[in-house]
Protein backbone atom coordinates (compact mmCIF):
# COMPACT_ATOMS: atom_id res chain seq x y z
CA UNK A 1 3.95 56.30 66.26
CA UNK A 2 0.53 57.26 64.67
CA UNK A 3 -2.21 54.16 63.80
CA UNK A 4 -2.92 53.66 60.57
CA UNK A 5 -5.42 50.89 60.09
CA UNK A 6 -4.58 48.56 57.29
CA UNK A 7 -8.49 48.44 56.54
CA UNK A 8 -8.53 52.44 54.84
CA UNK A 9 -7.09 54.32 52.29
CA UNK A 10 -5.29 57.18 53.08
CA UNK A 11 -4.87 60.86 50.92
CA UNK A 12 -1.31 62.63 50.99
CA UNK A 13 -3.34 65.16 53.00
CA UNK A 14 -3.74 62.85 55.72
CA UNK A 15 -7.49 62.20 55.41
CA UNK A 16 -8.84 58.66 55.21
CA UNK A 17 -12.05 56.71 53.90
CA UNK A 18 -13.46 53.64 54.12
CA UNK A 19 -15.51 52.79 51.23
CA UNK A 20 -18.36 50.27 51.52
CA UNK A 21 -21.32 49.64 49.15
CA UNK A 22 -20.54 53.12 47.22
CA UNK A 23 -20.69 55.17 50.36
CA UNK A 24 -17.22 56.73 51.67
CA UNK A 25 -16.64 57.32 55.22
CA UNK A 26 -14.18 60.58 55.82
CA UNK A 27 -11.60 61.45 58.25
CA UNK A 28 -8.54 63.01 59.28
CA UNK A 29 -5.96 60.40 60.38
CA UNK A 30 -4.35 60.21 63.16
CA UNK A 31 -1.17 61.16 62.45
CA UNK A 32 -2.74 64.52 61.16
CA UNK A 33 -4.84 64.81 64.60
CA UNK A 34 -1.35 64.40 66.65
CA UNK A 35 0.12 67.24 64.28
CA UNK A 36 -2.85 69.95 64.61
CA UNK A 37 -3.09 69.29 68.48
CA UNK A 38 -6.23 70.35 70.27
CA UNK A 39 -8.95 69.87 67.71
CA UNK A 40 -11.71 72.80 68.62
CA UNK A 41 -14.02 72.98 65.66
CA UNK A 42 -14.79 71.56 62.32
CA UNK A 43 -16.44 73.42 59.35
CA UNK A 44 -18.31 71.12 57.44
CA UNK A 45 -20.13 70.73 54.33
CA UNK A 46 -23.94 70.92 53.79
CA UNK A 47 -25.72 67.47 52.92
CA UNK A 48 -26.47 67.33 49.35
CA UNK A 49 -23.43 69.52 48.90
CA UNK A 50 -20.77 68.33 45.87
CA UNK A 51 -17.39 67.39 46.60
CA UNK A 52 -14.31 67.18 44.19
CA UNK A 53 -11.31 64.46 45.01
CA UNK A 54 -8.43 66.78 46.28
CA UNK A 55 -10.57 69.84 46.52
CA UNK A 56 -11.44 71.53 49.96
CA UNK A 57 -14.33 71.06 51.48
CA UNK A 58 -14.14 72.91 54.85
CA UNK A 59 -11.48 73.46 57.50
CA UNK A 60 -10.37 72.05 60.47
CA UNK A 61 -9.39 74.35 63.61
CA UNK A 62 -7.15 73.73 66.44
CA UNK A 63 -5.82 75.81 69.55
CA UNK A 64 -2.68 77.29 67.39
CA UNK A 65 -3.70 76.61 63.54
CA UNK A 66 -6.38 75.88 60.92
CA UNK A 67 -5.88 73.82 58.33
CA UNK A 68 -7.84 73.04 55.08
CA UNK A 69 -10.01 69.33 54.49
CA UNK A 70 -9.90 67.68 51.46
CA UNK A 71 -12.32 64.84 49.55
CA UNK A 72 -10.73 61.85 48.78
CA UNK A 73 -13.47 61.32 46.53
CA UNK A 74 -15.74 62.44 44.38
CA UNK A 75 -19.25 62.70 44.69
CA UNK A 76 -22.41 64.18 47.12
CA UNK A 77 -22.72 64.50 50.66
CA UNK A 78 -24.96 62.44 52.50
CA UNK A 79 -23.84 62.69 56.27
CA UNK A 80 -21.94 64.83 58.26
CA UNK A 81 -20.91 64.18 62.23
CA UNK A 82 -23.24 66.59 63.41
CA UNK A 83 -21.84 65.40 67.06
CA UNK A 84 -18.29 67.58 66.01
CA UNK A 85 -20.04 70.63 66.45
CA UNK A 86 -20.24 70.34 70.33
CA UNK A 87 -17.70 67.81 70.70
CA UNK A 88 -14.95 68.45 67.86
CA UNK A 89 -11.99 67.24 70.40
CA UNK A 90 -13.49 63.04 69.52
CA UNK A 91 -11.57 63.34 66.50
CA UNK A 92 -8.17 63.62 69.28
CA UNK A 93 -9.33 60.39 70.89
CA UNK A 94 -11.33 58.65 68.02
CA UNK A 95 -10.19 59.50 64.70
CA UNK A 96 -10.93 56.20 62.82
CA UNK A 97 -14.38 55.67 64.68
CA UNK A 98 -16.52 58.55 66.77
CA UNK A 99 -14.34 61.51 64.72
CA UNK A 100 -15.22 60.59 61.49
CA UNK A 101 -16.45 63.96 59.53
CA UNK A 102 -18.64 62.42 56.64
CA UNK A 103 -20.07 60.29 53.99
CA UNK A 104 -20.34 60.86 50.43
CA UNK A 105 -22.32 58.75 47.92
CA UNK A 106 -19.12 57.75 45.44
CA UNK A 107 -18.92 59.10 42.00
CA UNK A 108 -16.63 57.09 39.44
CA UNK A 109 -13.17 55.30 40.76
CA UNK A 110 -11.56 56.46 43.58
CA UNK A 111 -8.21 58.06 42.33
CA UNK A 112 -4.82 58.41 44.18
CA UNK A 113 -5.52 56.83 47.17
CA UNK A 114 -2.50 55.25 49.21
CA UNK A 115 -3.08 51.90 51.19
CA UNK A 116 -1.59 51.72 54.62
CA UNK A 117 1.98 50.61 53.81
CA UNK A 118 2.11 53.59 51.09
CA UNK A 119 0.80 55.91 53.87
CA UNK A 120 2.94 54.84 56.75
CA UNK A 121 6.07 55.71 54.05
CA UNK A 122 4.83 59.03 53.71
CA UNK A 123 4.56 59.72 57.02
């Protein structure tokens, strides 16, 4: 059973963020982490860089697969985990803390966003 922490929201592509004062905190969740395996490497997004809600924004690679990120919100990057590019495997044991990927500055009303009940149905 995967943890999903009633405190985030949660995308249908199994990333989550944690808004707070107009910043958004990304992630994959844990339940994605389980599915990809052995997390290797993260591509990520330059600071300053413009994301779209539900557009990709870089790719995440395991042993056997890569698979696409997407924003669950709009707006610029300010932060990335600079720490995943030696250590990408933290988002295996700390997806909801040390693995987070990035922070964007918030742009308009978060859209289509499920809360941890709606996400725990989906998966």
């Amino acid at each position: 059973m995967s943890s999903v922490p009633d405190n985030l929201q949660y995308t249908k592509d199994h990333e989550w963020t944690q808004i707070t004062q107009g910043v958004a905190t990304v992630g994959v969740t844990d339940h994605a982490q389980h599915e990809l395996g052995d997390i290797v490497f993260v591509e990520l997004p330059k600071v300053g860089a413009t994301l779209k809600a539900g557009e990709s924004f870089g790719t995440i690679e395991a042993v056997k697969t890569v698979a696409e990120l997407y924003a669950p919100v709009t707006g610029t990057v300010t932060e990335v985990n600079t720490a995943l590019a030696t250590d990408a495997g933290v988002i295996n044991t700390d997806p909801y803390g040390k693995g987070w990927i990035l922070k964007v500055t918030v742009e308009g009303a978060p859209e289509d966003l499920l809360d941890a009940a709606a996400y725990q149905k989906l998966i």
